[in-house]
PDB file of N, CA and C in Angstrom:
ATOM      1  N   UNK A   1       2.958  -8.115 -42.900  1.00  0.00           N
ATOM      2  CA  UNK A   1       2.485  -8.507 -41.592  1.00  0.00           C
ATOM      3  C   UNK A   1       3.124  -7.605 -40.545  1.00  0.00           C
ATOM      4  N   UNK A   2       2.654  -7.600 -39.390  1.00  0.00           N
ATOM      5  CA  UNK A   2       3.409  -7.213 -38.052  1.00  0.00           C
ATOM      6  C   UNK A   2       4.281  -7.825 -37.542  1.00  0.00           C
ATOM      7  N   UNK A   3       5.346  -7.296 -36.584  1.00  0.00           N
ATOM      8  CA  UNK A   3       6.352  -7.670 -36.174  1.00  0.00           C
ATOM      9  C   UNK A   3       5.785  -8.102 -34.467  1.00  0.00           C
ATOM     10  N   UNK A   4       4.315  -7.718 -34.362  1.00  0.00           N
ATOM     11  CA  UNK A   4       3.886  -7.813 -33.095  1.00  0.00           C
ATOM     12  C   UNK A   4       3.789  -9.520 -32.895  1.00  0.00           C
ATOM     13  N   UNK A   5       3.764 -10.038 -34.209  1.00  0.00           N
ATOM     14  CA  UNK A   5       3.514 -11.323 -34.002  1.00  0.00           C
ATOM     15  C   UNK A   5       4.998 -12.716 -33.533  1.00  0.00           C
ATOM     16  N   UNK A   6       6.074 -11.891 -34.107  1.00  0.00           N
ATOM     17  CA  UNK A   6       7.814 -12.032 -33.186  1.00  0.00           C
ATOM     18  C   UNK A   6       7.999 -12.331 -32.521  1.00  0.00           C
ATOM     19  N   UNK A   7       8.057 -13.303 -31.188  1.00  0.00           N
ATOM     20  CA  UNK A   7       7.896 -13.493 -29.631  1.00  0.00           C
ATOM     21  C   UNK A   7       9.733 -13.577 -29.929  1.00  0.00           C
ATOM     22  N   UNK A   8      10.632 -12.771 -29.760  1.00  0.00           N
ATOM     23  CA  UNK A   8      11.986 -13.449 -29.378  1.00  0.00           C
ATOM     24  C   UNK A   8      12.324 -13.802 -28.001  1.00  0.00           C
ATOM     25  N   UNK A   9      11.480 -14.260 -26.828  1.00  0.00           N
ATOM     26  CA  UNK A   9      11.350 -14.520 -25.975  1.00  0.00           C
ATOM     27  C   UNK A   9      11.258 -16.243 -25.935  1.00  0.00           C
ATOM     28  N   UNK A  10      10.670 -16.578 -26.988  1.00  0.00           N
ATOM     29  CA  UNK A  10       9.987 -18.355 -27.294  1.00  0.00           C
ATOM     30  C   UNK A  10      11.799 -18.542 -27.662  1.00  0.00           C
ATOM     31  N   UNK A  11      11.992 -19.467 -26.584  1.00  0.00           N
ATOM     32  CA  UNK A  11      12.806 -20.464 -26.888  1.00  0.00           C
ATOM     33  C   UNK A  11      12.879 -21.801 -26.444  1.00  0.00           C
ATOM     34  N   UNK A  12      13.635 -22.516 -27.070  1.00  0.00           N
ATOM     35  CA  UNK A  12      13.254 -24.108 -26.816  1.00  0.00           C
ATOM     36  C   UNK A  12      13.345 -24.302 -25.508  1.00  0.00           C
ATOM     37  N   UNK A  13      14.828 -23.894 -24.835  1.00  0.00           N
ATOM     38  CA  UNK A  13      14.616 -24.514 -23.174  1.00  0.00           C
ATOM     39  C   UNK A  13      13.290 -23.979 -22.656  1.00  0.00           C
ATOM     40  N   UNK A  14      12.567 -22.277 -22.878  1.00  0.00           N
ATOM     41  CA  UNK A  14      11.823 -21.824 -21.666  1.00  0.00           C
ATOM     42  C   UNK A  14      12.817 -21.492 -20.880  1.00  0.00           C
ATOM     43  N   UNK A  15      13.904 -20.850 -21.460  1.00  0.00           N
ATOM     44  CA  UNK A  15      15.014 -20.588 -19.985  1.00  0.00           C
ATOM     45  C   UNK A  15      14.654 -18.724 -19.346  1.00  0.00           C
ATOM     46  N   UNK A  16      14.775 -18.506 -18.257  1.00  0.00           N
ATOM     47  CA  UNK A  16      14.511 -17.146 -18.007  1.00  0.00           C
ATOM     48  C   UNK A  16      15.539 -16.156 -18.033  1.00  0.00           C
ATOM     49  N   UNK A  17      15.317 -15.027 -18.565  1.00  0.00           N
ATOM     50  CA  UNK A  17      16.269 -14.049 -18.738  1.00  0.00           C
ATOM     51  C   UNK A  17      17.692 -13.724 -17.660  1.00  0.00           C
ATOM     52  N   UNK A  18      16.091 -13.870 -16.340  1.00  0.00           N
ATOM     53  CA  UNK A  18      17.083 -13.349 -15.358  1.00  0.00           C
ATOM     54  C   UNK A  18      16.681 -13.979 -13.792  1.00  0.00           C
ATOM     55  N   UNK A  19      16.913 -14.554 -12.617  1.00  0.00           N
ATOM     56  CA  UNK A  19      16.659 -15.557 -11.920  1.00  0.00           C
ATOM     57  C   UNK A  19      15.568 -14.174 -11.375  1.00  0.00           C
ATOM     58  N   UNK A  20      15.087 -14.733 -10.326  1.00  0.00           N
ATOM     59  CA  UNK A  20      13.904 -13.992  -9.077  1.00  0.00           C
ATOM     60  C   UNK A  20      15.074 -13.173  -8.098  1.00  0.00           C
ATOM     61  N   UNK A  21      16.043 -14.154  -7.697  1.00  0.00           N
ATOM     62  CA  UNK A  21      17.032 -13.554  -6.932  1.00  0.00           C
ATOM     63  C   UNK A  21      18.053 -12.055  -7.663  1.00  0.00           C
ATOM     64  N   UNK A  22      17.797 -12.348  -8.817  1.00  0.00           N
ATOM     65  CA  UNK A  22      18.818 -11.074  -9.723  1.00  0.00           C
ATOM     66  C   UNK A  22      17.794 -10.066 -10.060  1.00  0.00           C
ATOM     67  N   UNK A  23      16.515 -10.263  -9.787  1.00  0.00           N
ATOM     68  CA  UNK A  23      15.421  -9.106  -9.976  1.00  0.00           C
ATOM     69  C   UNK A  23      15.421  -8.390  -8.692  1.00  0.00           C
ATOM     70  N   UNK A  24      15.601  -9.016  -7.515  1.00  0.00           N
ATOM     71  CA  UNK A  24      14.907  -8.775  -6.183  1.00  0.00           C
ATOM     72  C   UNK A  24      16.226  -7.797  -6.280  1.00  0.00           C
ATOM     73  N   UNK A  25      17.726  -8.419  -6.666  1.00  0.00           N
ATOM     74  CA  UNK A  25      19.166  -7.604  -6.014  1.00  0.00           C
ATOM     75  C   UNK A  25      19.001  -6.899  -7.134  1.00  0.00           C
ATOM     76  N   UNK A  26      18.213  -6.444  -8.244  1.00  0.00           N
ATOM     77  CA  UNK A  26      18.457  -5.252  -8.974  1.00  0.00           C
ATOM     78  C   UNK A  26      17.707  -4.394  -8.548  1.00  0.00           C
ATOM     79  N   UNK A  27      16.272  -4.542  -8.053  1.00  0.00           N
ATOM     80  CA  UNK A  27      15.357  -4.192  -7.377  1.00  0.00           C
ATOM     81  C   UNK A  27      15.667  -2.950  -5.615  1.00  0.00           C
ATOM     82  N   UNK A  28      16.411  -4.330  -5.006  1.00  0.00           N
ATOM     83  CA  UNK A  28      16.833  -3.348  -4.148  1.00  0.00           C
ATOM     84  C   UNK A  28      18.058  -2.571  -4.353  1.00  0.00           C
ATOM     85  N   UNK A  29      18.566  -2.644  -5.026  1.00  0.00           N
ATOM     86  CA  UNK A  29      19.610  -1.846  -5.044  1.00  0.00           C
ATOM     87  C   UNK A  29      19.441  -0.192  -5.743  1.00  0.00           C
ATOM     88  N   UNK A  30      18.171  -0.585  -6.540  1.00  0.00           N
ATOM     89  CA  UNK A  30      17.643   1.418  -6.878  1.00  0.00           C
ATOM     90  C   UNK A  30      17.369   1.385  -6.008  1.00  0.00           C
ATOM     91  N   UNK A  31      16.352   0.678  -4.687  1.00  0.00           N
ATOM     92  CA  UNK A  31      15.203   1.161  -3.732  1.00  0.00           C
ATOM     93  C   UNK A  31      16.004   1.515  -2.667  1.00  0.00           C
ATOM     94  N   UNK A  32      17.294   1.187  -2.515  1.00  0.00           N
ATOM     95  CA  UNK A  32      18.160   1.088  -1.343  1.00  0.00           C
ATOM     96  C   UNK A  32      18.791   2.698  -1.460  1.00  0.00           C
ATOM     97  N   UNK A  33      18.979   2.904  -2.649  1.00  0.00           N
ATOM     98  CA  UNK A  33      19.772   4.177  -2.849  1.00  0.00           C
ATOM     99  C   UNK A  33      18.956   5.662  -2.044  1.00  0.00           C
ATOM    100  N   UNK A  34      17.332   5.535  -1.964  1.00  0.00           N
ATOM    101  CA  UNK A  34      16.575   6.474  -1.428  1.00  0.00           C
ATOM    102  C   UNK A  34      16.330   6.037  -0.125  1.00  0.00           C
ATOM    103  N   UNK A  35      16.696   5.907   1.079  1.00  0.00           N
ATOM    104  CA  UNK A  35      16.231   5.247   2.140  1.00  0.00           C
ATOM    105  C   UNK A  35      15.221   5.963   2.442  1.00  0.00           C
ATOM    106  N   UNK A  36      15.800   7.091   2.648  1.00  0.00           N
ATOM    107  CA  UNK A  36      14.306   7.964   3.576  1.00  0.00           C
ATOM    108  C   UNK A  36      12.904   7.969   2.828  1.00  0.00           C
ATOM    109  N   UNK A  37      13.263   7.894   1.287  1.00  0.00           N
ATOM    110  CA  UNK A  37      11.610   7.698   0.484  1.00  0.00           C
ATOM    111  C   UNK A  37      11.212   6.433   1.102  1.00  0.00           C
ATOM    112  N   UNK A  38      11.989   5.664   1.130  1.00  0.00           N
ATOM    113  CA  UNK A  38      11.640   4.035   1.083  1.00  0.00           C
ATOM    114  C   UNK A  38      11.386   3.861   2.136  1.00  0.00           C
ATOM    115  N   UNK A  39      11.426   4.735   3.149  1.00  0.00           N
ATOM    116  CA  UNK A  39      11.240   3.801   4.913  1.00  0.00           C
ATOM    117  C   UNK A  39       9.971   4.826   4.920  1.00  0.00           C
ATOM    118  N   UNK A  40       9.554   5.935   4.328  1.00  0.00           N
ATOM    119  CA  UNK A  40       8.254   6.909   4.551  1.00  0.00           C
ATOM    120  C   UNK A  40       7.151   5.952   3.711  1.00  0.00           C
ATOM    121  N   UNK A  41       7.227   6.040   2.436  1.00  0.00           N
ATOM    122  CA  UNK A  41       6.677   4.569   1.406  1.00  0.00           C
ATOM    123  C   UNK A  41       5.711   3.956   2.180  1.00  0.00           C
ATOM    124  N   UNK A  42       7.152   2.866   2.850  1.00  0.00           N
ATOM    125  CA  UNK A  42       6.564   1.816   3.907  1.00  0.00           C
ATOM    126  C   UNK A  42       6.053   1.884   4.865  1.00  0.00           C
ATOM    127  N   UNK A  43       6.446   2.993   5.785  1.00  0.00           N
ATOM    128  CA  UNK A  43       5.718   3.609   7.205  1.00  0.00           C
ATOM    129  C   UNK A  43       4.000   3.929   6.619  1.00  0.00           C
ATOM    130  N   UNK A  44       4.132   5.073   5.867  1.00  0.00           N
ATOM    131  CA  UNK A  44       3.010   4.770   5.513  1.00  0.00           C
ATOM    132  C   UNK A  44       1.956   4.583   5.311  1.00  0.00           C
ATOM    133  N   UNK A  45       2.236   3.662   3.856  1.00  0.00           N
ATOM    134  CA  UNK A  45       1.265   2.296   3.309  1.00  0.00           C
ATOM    135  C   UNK A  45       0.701   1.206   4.384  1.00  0.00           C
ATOM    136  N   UNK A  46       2.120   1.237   5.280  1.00  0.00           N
ATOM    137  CA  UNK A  46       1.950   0.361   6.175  1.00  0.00           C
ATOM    138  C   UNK A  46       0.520   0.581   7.689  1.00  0.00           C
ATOM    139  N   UNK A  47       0.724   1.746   7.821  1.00  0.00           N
ATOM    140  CA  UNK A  47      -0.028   3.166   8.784  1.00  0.00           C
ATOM    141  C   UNK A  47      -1.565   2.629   7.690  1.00  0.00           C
ATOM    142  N   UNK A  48      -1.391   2.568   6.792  1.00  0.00           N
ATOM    143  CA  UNK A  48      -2.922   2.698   5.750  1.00  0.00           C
ATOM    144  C   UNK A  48      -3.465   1.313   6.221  1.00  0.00           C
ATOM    145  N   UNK A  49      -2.437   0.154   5.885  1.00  0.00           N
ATOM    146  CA  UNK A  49      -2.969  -1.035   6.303  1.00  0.00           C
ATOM    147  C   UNK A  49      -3.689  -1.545   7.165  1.00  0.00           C
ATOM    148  N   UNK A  50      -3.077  -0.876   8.166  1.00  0.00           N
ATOM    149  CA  UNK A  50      -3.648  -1.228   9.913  1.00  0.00           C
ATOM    150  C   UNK A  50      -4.893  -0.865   9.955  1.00  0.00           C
ATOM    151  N   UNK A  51      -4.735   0.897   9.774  1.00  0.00           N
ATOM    152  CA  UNK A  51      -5.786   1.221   9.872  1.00  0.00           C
ATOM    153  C   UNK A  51      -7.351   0.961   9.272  1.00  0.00           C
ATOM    154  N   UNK A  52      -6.874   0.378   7.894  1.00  0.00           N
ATOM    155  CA  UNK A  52      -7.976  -0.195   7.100  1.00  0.00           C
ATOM    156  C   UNK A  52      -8.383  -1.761   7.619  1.00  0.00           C
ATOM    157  N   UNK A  53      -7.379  -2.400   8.365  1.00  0.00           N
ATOM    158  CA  UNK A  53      -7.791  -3.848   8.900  1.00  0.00           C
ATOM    159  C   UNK A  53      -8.229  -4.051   9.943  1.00  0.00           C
ATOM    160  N   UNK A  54      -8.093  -2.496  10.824  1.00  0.00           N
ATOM    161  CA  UNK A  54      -8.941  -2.251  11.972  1.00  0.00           C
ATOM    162  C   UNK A  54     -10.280  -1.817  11.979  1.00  0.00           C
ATOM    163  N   UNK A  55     -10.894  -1.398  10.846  1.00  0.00           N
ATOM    164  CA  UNK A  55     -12.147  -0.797  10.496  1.00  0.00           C
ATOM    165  C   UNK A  55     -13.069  -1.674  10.599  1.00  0.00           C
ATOM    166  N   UNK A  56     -13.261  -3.039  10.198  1.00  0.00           N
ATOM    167  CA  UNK A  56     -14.326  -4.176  10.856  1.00  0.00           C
ATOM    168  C   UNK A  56     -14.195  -4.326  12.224  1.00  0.00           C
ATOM    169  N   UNK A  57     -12.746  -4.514  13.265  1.00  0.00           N
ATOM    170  CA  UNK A  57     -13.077  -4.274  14.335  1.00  0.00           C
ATOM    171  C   UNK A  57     -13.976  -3.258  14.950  1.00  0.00           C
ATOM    172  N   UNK A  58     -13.855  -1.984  14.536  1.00  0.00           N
ATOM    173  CA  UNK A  58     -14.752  -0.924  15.148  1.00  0.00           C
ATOM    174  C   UNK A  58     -16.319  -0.513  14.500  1.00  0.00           C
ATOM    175  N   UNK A  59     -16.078  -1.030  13.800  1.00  0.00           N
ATOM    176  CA  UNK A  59     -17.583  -1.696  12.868  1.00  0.00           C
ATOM    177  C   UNK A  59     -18.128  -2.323  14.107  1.00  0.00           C
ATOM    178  N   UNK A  60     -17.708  -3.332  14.370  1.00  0.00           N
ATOM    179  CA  UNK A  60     -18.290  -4.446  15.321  1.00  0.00           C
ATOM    180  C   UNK A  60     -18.843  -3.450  16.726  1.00  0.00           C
ATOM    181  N   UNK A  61     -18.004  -2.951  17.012  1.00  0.00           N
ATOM    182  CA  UNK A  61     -18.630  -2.176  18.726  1.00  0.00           C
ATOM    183  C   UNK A  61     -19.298  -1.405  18.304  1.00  0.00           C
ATOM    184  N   UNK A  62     -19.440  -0.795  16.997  1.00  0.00           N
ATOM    185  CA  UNK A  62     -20.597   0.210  16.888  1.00  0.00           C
ATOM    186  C   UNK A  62     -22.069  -0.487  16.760  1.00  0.00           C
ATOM    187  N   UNK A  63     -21.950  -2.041  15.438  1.00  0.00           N
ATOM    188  CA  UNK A  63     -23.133  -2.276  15.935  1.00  0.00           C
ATOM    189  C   UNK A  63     -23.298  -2.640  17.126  1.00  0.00           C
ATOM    190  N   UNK A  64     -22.521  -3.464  17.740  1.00  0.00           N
ATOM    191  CA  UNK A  64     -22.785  -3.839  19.448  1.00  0.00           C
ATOM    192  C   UNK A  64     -23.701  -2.970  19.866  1.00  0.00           C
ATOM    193  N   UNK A  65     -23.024  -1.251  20.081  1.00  0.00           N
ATOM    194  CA  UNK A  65     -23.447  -0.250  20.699  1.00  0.00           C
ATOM    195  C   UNK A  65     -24.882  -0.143  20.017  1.00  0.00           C
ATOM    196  N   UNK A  66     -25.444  -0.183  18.753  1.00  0.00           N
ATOM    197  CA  UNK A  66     -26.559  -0.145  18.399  1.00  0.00           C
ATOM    198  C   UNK A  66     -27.819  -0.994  18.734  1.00  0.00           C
ATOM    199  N   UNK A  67     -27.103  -2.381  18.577  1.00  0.00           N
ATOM    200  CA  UNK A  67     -28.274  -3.303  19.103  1.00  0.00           C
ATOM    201  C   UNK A  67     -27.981  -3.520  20.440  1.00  0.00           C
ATOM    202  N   UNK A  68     -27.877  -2.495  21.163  1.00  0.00           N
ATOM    203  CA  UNK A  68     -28.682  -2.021  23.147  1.00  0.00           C
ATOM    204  C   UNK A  68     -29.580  -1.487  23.234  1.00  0.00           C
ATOM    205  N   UNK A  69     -29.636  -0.844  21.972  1.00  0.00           N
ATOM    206  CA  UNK A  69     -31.179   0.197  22.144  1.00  0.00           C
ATOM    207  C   UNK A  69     -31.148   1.098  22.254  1.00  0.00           C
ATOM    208  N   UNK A  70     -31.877   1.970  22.710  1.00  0.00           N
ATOM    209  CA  UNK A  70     -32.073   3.323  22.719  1.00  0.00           C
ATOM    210  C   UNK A  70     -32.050   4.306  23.868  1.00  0.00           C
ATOM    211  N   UNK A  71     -31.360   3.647  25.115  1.00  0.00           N
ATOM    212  CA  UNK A  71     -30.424   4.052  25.853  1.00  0.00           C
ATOM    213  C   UNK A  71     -29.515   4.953  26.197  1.00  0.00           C
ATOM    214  N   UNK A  72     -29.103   5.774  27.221  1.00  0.00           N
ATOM    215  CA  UNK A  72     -28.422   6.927  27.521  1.00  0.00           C
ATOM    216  C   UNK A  72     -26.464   5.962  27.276  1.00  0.00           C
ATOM    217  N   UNK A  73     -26.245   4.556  27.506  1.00  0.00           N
ATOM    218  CA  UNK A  73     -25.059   4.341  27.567  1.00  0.00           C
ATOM    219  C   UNK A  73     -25.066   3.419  26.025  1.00  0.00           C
ATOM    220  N   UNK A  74     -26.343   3.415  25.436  1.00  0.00           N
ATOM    221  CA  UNK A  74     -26.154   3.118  23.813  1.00  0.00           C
ATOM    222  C   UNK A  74     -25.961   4.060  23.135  1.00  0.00           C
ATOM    223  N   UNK A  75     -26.247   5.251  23.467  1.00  0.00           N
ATOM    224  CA  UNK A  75     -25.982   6.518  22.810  1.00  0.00           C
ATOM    225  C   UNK A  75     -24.471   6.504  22.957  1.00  0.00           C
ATOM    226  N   UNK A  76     -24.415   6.402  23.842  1.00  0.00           N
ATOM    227  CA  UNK A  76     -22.583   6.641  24.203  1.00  0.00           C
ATOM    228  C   UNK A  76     -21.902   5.798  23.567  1.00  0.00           C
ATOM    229  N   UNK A  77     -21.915   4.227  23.628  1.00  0.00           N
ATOM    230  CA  UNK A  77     -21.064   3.293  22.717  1.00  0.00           C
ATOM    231  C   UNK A  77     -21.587   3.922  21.850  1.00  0.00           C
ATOM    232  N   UNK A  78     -22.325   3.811  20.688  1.00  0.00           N
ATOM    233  CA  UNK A  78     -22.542   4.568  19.289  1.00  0.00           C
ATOM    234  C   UNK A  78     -21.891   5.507  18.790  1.00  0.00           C
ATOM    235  N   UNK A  79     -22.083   6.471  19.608  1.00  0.00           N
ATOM    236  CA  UNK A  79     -21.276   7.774  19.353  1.00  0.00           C
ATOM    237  C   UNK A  79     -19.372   7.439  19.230  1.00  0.00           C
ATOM    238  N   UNK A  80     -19.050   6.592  20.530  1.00  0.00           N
ATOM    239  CA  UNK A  80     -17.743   6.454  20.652  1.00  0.00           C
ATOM    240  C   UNK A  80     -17.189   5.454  19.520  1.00  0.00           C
ATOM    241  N   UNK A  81     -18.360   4.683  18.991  1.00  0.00           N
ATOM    242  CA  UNK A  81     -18.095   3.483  17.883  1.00  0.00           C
ATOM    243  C   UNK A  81     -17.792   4.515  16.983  1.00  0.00           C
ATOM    244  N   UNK A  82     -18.475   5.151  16.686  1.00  0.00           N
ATOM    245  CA  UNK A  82     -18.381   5.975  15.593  1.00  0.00           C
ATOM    246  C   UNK A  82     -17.479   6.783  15.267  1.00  0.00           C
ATOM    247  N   UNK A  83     -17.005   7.745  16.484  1.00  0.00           N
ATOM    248  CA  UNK A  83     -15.917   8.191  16.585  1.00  0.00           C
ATOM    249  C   UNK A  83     -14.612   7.692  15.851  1.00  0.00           C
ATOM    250  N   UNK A  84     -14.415   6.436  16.295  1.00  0.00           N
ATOM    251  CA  UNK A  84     -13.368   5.583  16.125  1.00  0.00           C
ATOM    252  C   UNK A  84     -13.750   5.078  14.846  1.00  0.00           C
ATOM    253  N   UNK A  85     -14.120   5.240  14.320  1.00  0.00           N
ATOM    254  CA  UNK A  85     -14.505   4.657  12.747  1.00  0.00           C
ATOM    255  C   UNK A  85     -13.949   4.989  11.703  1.00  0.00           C
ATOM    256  N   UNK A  86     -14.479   6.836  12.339  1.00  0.00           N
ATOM    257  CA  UNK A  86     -14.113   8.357  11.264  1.00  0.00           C
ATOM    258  C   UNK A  86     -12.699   8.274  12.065  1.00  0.00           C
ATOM    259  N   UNK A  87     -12.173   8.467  12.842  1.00  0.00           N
ATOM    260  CA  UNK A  87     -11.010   8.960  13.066  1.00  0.00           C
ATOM    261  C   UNK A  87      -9.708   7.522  12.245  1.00  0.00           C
ATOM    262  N   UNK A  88     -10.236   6.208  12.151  1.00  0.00           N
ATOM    263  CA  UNK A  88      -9.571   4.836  11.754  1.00  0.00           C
ATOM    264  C   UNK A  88      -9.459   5.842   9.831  1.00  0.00           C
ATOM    265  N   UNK A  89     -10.431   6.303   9.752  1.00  0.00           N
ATOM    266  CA  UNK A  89     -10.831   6.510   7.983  1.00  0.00           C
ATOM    267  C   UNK A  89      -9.856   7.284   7.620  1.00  0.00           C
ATOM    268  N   UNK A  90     -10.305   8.164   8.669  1.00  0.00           N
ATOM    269  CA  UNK A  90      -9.292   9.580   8.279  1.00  0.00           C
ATOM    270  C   UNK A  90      -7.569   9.317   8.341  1.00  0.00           C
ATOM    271  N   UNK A  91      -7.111   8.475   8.995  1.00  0.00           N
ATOM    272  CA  UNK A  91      -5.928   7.764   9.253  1.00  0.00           C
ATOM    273  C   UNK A  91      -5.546   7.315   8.007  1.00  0.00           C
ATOM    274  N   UNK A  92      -6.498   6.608   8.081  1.00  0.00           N
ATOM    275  CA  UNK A  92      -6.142   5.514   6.500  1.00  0.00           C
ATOM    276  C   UNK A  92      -5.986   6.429   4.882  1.00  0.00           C
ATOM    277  N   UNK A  93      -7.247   7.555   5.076  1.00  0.00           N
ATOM    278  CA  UNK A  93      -6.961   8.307   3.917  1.00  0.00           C
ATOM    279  C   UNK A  93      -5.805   9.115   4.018  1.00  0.00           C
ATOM    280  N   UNK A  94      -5.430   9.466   4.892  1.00  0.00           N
ATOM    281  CA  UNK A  94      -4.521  10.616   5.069  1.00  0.00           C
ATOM    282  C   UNK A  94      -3.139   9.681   4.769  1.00  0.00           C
ATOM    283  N   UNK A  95      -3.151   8.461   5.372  1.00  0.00           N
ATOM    284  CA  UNK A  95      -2.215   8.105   5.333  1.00  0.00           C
ATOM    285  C   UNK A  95      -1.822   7.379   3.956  1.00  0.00           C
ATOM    286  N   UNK A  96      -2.639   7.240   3.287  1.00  0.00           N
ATOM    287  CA  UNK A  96      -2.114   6.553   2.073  1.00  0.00           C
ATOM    288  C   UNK A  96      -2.487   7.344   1.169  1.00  0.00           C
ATOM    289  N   UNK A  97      -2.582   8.581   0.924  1.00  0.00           N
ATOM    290  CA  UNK A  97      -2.177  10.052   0.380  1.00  0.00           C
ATOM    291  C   UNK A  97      -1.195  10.368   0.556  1.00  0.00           C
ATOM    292  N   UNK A  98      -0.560  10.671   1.874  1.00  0.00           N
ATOM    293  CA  UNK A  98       0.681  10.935   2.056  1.00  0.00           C
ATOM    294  C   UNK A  98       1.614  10.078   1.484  1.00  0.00           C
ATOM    295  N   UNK A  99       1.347   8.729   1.636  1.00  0.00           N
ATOM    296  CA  UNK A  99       1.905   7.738   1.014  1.00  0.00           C
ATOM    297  C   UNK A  99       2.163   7.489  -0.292  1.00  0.00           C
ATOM    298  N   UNK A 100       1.545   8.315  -0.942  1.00  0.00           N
ATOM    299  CA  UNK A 100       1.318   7.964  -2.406  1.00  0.00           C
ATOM    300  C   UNK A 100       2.463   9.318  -3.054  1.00  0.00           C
ATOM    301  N   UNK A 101       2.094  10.340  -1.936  1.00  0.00           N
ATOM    302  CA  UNK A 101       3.128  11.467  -2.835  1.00  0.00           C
ATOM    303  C   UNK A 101       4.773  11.573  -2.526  1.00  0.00           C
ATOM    304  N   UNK A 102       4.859  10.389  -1.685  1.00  0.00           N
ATOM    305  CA  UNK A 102       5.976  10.144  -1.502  1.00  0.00           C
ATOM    306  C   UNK A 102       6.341   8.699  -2.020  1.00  0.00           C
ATOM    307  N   UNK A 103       5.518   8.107  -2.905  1.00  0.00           N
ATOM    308  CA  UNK A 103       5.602   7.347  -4.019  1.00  0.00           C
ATOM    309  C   UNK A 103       6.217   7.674  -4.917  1.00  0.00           C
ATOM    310  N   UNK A 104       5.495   8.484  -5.436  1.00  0.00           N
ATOM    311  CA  UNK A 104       5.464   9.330  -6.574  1.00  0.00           C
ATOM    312  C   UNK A 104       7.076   9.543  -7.500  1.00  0.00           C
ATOM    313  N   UNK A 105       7.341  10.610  -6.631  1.00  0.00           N
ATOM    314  CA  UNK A 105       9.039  10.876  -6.392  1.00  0.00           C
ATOM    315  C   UNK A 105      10.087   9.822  -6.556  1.00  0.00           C
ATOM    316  N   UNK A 106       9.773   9.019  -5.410  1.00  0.00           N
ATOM    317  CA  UNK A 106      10.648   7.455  -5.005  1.00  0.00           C
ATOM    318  C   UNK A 106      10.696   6.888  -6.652  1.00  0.00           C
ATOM    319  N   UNK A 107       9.694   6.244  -6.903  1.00  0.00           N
ATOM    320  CA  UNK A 107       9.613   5.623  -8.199  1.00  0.00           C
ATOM    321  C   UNK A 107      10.408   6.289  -9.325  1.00  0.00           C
ATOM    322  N   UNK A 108       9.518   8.156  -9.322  1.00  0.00           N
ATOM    323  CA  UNK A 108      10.103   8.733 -10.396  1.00  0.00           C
ATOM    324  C   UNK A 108      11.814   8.879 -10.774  1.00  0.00           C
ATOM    325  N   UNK A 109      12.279   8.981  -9.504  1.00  0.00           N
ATOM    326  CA  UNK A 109      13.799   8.747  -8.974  1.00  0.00           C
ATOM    327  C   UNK A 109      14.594   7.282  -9.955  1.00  0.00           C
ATOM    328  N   UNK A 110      13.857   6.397  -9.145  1.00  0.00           N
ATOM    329  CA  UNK A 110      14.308   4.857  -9.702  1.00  0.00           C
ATOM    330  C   UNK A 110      13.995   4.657 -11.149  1.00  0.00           C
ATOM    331  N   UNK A 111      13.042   5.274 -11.643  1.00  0.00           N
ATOM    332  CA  UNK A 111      12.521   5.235 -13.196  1.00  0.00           C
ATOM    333  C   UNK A 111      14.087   5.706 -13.967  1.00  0.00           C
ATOM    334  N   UNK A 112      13.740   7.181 -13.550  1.00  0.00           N
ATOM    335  CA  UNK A 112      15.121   7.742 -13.641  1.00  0.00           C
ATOM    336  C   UNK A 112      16.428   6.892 -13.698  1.00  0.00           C
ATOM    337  N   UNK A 113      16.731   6.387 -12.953  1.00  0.00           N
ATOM    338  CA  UNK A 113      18.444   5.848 -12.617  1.00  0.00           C
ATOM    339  C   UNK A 113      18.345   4.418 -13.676  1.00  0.00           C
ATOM    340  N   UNK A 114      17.485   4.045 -13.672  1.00  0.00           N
ATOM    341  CA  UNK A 114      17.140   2.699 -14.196  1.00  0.00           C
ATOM    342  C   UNK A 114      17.647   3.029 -15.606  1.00  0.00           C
ATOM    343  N   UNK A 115      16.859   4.408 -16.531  1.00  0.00           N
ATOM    344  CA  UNK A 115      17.442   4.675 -17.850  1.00  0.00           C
ATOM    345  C   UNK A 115      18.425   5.193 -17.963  1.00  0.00           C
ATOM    346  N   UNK A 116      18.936   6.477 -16.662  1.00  0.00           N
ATOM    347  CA  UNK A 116      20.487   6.556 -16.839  1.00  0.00           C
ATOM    348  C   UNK A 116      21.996   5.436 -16.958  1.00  0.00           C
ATOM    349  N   UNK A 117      21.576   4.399 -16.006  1.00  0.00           N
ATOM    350  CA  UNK A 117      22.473   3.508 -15.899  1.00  0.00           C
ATOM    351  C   UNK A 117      22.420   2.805 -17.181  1.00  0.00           C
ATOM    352  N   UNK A 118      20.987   2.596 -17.415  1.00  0.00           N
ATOM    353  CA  UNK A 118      20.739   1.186 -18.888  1.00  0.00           C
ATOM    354  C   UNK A 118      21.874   1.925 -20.129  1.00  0.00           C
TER     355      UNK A 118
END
């Protein structure tokens, strides 16, 4: 047979290895060691967020601007809706690209220390 079938995890209490609080303080304590990855990371992901939770707002004034019609100052909201749409996108992609390659590193770092120390 397989050994895949082994759980040495099943024990009678159900007791856990290690509390939530001793994950979070092992947790921060690699993430703490890189600040500057970790505060770029978060800046950001964070920069991605906004910008992606602002994109139905400017959704909204563009259709606004659309259902006025066909108008010299519907042209204008439209255009400016739009504007702000692509420029919200481009934010968001750029920013959680950037975000990601300064992931990358951060993690690879902590991956790292995690097997040196173990």
């Amino acid at each position: 047979m397989s050994d895949a079938y082994d759980f040495d995890d099943e024990r009678d209490g159900g007791q856990r290895k290690a509390s939530l609080r001793q994950v979070a303080a092992f947790m921060w304590k690699h993430w703490s060691s890189q600040p500057g990855k970790l505060a770029m990371v978060g800046l950001l992901f964070g920069l991605a967020i906004v910008a992606d939770l602002s994109m139905p707002f400017a959704s909204k004034h563009l259709v606004d601007a659309l259902t006025t019609g066909p108008s010299t100052s519907g042209q204008t909201a439209a255009a400016f809706g739009y504007g702000v749409l692509i420029f919200l996108a481009f934010i968001f992609y750029m920013a959680r690209n950037t975000g990601v390659r300064f992931h990358i590193p951060f993690a690879s770092k902590n991956m790292e220390r995690i097997v040196t120390d173990g």
